[in-house]
C-alpha atoms as a PDB file:
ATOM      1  CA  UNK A   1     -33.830 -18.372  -7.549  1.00  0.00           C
ATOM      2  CA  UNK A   2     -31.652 -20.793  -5.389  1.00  0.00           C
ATOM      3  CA  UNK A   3     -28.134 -20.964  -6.136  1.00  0.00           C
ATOM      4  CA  UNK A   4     -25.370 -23.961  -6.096  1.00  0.00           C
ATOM      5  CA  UNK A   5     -22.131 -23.252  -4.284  1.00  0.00           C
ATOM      6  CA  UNK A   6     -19.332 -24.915  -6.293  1.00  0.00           C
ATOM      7  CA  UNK A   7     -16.216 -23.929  -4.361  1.00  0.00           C
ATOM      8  CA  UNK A   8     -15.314 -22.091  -1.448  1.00  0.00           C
ATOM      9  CA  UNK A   9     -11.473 -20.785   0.190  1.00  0.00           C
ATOM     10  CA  UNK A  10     -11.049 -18.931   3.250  1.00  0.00           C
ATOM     11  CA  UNK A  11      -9.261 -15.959   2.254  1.00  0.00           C
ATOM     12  CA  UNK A  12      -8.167 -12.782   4.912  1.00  0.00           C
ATOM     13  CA  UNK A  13     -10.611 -13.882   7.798  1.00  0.00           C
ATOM     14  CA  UNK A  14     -13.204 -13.987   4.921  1.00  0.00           C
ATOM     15  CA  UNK A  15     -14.551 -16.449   2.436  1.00  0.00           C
ATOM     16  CA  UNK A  16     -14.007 -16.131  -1.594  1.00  0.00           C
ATOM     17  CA  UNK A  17     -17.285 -18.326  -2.776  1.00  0.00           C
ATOM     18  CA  UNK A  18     -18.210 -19.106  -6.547  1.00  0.00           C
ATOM     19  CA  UNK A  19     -21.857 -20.029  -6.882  1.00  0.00           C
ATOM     20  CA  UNK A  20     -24.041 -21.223 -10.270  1.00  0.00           C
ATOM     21  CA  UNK A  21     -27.719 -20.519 -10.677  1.00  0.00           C
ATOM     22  CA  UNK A  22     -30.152 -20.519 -13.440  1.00  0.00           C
ATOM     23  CA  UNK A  23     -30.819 -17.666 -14.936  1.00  0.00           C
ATOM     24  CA  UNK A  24     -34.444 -16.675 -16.363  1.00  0.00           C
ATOM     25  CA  UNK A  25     -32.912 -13.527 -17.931  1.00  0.00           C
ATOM     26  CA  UNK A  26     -30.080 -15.043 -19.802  1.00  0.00           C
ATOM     27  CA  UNK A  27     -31.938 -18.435 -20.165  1.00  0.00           C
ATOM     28  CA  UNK A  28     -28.985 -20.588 -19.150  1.00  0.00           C
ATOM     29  CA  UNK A  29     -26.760 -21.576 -16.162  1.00  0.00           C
ATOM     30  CA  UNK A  30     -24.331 -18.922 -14.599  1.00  0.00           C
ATOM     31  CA  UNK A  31     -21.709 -18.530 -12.605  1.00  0.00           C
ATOM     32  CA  UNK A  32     -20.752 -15.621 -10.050  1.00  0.00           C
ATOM     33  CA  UNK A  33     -18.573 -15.437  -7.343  1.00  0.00           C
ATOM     34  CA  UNK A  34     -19.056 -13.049  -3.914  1.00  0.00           C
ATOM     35  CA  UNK A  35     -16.078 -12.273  -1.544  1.00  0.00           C
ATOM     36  CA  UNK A  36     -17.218 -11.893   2.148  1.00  0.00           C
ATOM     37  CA  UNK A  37     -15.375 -10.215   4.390  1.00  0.00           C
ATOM     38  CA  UNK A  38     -14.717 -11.579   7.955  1.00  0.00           C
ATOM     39  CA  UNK A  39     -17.350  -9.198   9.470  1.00  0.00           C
ATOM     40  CA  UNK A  40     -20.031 -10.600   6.981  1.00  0.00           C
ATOM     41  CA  UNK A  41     -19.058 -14.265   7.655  1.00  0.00           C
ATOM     42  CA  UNK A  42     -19.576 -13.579  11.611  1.00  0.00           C
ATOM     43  CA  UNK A  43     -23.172 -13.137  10.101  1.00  0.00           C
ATOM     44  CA  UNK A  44     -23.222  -9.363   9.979  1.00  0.00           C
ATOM     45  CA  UNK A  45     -25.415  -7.822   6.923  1.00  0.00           C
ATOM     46  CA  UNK A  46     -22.368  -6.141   4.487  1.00  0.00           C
ATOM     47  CA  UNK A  47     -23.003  -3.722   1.800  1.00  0.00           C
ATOM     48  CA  UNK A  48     -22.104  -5.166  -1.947  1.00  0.00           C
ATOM     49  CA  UNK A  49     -19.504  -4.064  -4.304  1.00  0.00           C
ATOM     50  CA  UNK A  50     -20.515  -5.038  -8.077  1.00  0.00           C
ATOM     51  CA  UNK A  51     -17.339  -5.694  -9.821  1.00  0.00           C
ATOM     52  CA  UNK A  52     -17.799  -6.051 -13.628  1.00  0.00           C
ATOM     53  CA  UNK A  53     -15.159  -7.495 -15.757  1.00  0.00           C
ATOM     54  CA  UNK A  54     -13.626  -6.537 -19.354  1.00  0.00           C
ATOM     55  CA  UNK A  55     -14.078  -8.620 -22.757  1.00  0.00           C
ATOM     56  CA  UNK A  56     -12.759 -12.372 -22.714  1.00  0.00           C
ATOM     57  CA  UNK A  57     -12.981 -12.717 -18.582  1.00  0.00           C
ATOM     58  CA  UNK A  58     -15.150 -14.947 -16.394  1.00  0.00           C
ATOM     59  CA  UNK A  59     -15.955 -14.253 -12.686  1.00  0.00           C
ATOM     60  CA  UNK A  60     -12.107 -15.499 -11.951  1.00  0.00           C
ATOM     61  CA  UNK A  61     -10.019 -12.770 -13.415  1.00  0.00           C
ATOM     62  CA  UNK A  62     -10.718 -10.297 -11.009  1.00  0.00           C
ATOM     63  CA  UNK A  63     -11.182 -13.003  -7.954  1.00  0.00           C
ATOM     64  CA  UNK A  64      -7.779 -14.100  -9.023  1.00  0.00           C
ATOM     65  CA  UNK A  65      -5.725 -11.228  -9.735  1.00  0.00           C
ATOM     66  CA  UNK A  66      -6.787  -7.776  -8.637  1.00  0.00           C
ATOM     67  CA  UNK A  67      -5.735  -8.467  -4.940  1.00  0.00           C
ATOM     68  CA  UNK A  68      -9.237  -6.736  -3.834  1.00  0.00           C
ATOM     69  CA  UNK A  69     -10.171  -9.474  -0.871  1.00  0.00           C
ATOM     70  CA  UNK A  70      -7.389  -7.698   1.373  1.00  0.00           C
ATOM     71  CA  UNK A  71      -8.629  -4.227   1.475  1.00  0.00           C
ATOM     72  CA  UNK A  72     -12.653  -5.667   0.978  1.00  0.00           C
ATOM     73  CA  UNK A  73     -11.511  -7.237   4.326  1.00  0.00           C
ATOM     74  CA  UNK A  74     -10.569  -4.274   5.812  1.00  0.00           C
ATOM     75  CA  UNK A  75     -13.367  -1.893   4.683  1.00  0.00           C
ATOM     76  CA  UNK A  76     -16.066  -5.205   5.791  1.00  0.00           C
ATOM     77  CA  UNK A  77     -17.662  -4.658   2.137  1.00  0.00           C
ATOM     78  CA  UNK A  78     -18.854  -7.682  -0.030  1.00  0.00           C
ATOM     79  CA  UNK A  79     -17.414  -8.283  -3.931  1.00  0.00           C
ATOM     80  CA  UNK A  80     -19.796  -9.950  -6.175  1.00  0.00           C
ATOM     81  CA  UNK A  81     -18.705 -10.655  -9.697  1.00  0.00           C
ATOM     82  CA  UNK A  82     -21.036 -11.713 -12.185  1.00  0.00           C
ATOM     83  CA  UNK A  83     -19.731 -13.517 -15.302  1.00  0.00           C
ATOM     84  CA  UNK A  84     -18.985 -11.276 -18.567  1.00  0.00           C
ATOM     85  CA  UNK A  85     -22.141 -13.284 -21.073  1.00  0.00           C
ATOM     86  CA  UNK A  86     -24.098 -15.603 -21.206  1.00  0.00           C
ATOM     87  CA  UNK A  87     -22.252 -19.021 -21.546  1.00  0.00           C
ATOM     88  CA  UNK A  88     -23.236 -22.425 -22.972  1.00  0.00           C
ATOM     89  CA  UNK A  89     -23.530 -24.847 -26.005  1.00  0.00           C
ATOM     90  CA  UNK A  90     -27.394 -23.444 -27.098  1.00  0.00           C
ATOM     91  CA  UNK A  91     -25.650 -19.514 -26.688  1.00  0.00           C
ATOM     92  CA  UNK A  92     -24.216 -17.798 -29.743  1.00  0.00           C
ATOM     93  CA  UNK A  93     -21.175 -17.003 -30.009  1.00  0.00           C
ATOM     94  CA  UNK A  94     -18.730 -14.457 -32.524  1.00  0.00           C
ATOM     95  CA  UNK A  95     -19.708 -16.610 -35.947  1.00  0.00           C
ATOM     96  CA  UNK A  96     -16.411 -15.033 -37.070  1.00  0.00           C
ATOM     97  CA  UNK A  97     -15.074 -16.723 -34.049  1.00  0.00           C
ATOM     98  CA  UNK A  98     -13.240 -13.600 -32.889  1.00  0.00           C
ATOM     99  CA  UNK A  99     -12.810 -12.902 -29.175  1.00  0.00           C
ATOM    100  CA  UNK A 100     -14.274  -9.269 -28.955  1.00  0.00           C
ATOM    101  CA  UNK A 101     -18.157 -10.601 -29.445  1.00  0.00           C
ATOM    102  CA  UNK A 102     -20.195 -13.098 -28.271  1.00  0.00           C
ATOM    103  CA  UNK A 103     -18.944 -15.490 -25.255  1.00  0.00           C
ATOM    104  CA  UNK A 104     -17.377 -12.964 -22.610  1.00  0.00           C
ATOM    105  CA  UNK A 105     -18.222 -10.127 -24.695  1.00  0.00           C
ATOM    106  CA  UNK A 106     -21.790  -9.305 -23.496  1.00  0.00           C
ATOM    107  CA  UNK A 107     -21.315  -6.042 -23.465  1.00  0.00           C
ATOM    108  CA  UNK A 108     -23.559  -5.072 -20.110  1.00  0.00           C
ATOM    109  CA  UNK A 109     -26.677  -4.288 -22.829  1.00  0.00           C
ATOM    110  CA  UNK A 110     -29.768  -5.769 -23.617  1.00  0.00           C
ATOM    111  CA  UNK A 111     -29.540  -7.416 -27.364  1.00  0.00           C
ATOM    112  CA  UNK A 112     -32.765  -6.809 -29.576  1.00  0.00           C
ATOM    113  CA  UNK A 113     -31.159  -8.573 -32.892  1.00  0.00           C
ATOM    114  CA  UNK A 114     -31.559 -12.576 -33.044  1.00  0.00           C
ATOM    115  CA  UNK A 115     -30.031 -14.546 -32.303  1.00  0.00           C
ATOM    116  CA  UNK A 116     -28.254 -12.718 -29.821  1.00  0.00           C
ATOM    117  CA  UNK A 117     -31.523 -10.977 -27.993  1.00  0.00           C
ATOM    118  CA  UNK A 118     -32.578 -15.065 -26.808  1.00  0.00           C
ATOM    119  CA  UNK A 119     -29.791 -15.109 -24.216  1.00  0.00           C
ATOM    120  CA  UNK A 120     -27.532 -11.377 -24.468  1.00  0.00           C
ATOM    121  CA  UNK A 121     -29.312  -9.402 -21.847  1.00  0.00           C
ATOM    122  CA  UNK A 122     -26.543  -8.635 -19.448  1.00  0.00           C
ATOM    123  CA  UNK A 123     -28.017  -5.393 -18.248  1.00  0.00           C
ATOM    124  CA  UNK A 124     -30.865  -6.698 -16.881  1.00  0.00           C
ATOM    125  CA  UNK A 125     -28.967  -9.415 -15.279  1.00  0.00           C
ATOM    126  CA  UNK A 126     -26.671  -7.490 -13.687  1.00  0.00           C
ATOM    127  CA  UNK A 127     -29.430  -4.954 -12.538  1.00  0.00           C
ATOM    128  CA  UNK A 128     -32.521  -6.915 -12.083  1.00  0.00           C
ATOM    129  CA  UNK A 129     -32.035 -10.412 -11.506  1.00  0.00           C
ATOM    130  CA  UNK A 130     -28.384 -10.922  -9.709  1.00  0.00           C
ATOM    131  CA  UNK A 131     -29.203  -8.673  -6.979  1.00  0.00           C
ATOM    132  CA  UNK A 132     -32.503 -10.678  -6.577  1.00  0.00           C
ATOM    133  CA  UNK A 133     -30.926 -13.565  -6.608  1.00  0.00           C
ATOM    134  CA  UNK A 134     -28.576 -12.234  -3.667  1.00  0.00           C
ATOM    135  CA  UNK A 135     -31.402 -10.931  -1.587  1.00  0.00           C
ATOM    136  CA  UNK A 136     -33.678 -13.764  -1.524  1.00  0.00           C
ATOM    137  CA  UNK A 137     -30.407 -16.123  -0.713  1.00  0.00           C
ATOM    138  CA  UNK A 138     -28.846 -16.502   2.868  1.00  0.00           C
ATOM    139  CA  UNK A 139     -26.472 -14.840   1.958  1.00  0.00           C
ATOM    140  CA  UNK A 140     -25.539 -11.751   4.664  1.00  0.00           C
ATOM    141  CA  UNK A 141     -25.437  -8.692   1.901  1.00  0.00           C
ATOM    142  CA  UNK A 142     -27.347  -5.535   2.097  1.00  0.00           C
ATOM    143  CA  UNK A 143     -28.315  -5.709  -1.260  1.00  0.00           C
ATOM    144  CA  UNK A 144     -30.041  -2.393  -1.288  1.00  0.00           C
ATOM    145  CA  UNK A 145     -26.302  -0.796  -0.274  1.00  0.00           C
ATOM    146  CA  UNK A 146     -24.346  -1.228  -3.098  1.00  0.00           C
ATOM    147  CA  UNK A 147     -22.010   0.091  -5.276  1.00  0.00           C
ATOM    148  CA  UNK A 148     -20.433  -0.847  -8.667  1.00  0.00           C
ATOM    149  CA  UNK A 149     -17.304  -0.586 -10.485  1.00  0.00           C
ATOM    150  CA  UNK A 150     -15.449  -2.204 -13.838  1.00  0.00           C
ATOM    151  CA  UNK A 151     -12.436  -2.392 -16.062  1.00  0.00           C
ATOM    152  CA  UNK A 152     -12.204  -1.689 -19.544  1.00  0.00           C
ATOM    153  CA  UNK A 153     -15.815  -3.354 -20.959  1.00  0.00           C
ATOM    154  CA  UNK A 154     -17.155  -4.031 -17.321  1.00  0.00           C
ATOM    155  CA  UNK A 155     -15.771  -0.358 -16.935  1.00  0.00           C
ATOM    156  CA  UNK A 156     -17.942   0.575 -19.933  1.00  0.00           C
ATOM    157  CA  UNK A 157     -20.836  -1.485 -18.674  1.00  0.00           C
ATOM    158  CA  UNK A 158     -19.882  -0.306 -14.471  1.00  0.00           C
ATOM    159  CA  UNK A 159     -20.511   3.742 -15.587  1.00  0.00           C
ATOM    160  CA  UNK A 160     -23.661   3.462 -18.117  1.00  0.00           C
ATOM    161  CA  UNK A 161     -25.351   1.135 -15.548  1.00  0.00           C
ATOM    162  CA  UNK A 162     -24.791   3.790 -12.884  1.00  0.00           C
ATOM    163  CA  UNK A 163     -25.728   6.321 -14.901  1.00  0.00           C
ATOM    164  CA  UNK A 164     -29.251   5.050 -16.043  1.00  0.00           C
ATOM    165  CA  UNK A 165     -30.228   3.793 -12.611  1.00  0.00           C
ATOM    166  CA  UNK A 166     -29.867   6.917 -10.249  1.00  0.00           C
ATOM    167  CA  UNK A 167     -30.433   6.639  -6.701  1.00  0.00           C
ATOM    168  CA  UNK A 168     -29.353   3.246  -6.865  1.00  0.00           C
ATOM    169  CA  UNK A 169     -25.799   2.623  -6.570  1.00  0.00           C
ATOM    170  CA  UNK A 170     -23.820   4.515  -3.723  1.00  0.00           C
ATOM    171  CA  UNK A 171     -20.476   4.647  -5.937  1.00  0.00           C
ATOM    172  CA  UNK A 172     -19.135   4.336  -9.032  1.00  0.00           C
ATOM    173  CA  UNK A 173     -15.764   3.745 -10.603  1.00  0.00           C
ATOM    174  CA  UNK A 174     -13.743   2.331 -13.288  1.00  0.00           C
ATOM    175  CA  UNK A 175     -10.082   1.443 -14.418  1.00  0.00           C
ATOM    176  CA  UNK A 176      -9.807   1.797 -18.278  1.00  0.00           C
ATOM    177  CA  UNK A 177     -13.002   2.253 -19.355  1.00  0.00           C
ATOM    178  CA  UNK A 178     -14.647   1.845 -22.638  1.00  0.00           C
ATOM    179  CA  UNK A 179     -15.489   5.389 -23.220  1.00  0.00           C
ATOM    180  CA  UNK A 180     -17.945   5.692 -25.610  1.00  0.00           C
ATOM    181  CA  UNK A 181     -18.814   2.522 -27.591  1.00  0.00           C
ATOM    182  CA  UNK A 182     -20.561   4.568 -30.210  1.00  0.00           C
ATOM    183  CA  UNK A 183     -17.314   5.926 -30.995  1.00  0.00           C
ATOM    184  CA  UNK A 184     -14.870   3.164 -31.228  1.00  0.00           C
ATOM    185  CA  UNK A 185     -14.934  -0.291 -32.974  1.00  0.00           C
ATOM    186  CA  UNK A 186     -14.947  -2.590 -30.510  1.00  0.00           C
ATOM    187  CA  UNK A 187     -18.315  -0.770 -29.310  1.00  0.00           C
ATOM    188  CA  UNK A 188     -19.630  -0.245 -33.125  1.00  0.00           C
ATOM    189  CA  UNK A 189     -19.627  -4.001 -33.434  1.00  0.00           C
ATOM    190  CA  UNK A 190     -21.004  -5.154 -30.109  1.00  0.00           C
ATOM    191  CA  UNK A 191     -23.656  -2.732 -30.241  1.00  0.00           C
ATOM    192  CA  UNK A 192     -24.785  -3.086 -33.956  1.00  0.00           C
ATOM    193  CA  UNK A 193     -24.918  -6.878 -33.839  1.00  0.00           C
ATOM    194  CA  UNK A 194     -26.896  -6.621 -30.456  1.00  0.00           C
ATOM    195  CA  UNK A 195     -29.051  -3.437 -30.426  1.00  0.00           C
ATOM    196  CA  UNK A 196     -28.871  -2.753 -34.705  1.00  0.00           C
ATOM    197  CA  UNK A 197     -28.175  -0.761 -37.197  1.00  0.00           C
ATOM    198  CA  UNK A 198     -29.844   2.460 -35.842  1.00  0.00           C
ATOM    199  CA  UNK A 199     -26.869   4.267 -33.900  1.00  0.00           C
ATOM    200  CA  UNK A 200     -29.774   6.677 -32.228  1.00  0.00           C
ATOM    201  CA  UNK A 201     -30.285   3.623 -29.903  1.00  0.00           C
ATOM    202  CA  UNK A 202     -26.741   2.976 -29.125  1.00  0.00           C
ATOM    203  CA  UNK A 203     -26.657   6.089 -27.317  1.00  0.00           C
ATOM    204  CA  UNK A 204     -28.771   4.269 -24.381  1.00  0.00           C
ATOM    205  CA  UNK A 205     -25.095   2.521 -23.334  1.00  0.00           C
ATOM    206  CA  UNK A 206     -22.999   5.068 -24.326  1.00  0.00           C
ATOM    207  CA  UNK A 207     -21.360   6.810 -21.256  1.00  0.00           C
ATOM    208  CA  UNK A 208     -20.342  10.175 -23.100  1.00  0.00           C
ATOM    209  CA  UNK A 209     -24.074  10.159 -24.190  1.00  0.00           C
ATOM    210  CA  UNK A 210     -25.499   9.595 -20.748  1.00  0.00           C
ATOM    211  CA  UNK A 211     -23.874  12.440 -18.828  1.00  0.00           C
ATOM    212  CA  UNK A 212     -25.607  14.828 -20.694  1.00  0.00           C
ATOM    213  CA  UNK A 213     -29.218  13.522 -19.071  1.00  0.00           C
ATOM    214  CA  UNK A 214     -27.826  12.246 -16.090  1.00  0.00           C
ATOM    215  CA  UNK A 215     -30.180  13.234 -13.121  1.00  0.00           C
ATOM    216  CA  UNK A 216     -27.604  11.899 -10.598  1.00  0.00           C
ATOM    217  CA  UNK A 217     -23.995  13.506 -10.153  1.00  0.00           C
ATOM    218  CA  UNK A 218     -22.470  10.653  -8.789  1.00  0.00           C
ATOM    219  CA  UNK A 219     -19.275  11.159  -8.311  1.00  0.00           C
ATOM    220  CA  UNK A 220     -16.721   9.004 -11.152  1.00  0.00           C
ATOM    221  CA  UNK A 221     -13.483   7.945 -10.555  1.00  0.00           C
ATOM    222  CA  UNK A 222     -11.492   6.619 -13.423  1.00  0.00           C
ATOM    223  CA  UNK A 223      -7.469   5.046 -13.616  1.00  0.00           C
ATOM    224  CA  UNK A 224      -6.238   5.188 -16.982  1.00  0.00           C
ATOM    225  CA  UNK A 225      -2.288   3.872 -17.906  1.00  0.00           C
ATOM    226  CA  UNK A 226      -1.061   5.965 -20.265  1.00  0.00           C
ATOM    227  CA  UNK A 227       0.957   3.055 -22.192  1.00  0.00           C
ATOM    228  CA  UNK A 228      -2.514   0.854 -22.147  1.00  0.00           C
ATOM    229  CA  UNK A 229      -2.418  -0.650 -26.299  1.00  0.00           C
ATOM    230  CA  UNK A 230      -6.126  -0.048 -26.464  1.00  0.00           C
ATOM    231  CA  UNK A 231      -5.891   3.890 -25.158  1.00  0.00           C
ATOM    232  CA  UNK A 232      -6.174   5.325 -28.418  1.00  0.00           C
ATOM    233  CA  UNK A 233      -8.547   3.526 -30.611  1.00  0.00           C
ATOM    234  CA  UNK A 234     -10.884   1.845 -28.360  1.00  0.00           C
ATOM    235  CA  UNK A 235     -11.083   3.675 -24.731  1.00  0.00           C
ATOM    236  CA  UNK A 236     -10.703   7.542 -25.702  1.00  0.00           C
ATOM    237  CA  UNK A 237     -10.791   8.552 -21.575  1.00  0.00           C
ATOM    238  CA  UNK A 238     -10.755  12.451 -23.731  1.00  0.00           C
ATOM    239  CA  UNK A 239     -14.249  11.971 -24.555  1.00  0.00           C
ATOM    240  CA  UNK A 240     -15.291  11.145 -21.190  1.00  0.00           C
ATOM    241  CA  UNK A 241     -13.510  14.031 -19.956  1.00  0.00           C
ATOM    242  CA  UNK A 242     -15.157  16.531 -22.112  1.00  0.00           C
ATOM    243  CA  UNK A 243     -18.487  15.285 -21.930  1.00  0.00           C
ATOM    244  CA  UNK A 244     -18.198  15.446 -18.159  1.00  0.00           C
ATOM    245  CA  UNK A 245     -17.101  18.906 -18.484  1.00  0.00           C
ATOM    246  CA  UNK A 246     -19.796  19.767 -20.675  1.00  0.00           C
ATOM    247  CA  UNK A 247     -22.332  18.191 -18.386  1.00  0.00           C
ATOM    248  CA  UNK A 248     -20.580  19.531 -14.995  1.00  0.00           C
ATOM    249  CA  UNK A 249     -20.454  15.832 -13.938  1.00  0.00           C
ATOM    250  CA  UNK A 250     -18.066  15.263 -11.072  1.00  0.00           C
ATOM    251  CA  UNK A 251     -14.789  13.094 -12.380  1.00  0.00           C
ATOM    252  CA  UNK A 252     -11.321  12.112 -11.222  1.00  0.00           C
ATOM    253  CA  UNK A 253      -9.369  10.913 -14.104  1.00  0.00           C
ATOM    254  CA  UNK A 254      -6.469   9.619 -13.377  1.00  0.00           C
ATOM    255  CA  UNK A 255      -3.486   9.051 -16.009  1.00  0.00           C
ATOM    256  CA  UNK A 256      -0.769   6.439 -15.218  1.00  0.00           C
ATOM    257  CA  UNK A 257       2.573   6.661 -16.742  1.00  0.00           C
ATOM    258  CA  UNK A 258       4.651   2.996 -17.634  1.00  0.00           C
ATOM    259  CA  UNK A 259       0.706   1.379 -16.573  1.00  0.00           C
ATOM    260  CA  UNK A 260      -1.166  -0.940 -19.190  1.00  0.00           C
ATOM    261  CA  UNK A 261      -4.565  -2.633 -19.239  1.00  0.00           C
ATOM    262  CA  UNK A 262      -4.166  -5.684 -17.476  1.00  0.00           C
ATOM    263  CA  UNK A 263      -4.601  -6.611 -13.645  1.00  0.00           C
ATOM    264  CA  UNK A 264      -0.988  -5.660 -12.834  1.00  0.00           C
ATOM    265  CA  UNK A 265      -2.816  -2.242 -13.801  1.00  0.00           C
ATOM    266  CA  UNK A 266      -5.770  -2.890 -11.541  1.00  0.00           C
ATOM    267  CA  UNK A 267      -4.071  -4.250  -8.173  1.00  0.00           C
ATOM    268  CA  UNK A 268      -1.929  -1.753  -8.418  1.00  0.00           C
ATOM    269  CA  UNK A 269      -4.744   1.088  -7.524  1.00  0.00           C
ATOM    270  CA  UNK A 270      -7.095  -1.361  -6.314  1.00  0.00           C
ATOM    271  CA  UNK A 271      -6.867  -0.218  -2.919  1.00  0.00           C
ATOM    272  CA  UNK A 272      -8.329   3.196  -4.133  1.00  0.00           C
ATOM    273  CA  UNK A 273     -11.291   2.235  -5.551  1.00  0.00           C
ATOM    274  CA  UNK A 274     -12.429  -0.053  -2.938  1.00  0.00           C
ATOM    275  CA  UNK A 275     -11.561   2.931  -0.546  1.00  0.00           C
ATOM    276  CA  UNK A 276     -13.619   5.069  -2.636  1.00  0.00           C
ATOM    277  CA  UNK A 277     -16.589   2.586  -2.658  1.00  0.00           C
ATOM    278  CA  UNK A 278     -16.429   2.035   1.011  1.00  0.00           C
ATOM    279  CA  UNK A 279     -16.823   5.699   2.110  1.00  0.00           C
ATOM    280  CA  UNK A 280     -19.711   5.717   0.133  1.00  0.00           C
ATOM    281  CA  UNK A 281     -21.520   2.608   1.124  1.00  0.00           C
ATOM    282  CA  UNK A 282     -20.603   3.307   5.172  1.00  0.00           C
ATOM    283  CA  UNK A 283     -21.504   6.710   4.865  1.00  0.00           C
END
């Protein structure tokens, strides 16, 4: 389980560090990278804020963009964000060679369908062997404080993950969400190459689904824009707002006029959500 660190920038009294590891789940390298606030890199124990990222991205997107170190520095909570698939020459890929599937498109699931169920299980990575591989490093997290959150896909794969581990994860949020995957086609294609044709088992990763069994009322908090391209056909927040009703499932969904899906989006209400997460993992 020992991890590589291949780059590290001081960044608001903290560090921003990207490491690479094998990984026995996904059966090839990875990369990840963990933000550590200035508290944690005093050598303080921090609690950890999963961040999981939409279809496309690596670990840097959100690193990059969001403008989360400032206000992880200020709550003295830890970011860790995983890569969004497995990645390499031996890993499959879209053989249509489209950008939705395959390489950064792992979907947060567990693929059963070869040749993707060799190296697609990014929901046991993310929930099993990361945080392993975090708690047996030297690395100063409280791994068993943690919280996670995601945008579009990663918000997808951020909300089922909570959902089907309760008592786990302190908090829970998401900016633009993937809804329900069973539902729209970007989900229909990711889960019926890597799970099959049987739509029964989709429901396993399908938010909407979940809330109806959940034995945890976490608490959700959602941002939406309202002039996002993909609102429509592929993130439907509706459904999640029903089904929450239906299941009396704590939300706040929040609807942003003029606001699309990219990280102008997310560091725009950024602040929030690591707000959010930090009253929850100081509580």
């Amino acid at each position: 389980m020992s991890i590589e660190q291949v780059s590290a920038n001081k960044m608001f009294g903290g560090k921003q560090i990207k490491f690479k590891h094998k990984s026995a789940v996904l059966n090839c390298d990875m990369i990840f990278s963990v933000y550590l606030p200035p508290n944690a890199v005093a050598g303080n124990k921090v609690p950890v804020i999963y961040w999981l990222s939409g279809l496309t991205c690596t670990d840097d997107n959100f690193v990059q963009k969001a403008g989360a170190q400032q206000y992880a520095a200020e709550a003295g909570v830890a970011i860790v964000c995983p890569d969004t698939s497995p990645r390499g020459a031996d890993v499959p890929g879209d053989p249509d060679k489209a950008w939705d599937f395959g390489h950064g498109a792992g979907f947060y699931v567990n693929a059963t369908q070869a040749p993707w169920s060799t190296h697609y299980h990014m929901y046991d990575y993310v929930v099993n062997e990361l945080p392993a591989v975090l708690a047996a490093s030297d690395l100063p997290l409280d791994t068993a404080n943690c919280s996670i959150m995601g945008h579009s896909m990663g918000g997808h794969g951020a909300l089922t993950i909570a959902l089907k581990n309760p008592g786990i994860y302190k908090a829970v949020s998401a900016f633009s969400p993937i809804c329900s995957p069973i539902n729209c086609p970007w989900g229909e294609k990711a889960l019926g190459r890597y799970i099959g044709s049987n739509k029964a088992d989709w429901e396993q990763y399908d938010t909407c689904a979940l809330l109806a069994q959940a034995k945890e009322k976490l608490h959700i908090l959602v941002d939406q824009g309202q002039d996002d391209g993909f609102l429509v056909n592929q993130l439907k927040p509706e459904l999640l707002q029903a089904a929450s009703i239906a299941s009396k499932h704590p939300l706040t969904l929040r609807l942003h006029a003029g606001y699309d899906h990219s990280y102008f989006f997310i560091a725009s209400f950024i602040a929030d959500h690591i707000a959010h997460h930090a009253d929850a993992l100081w509580d």
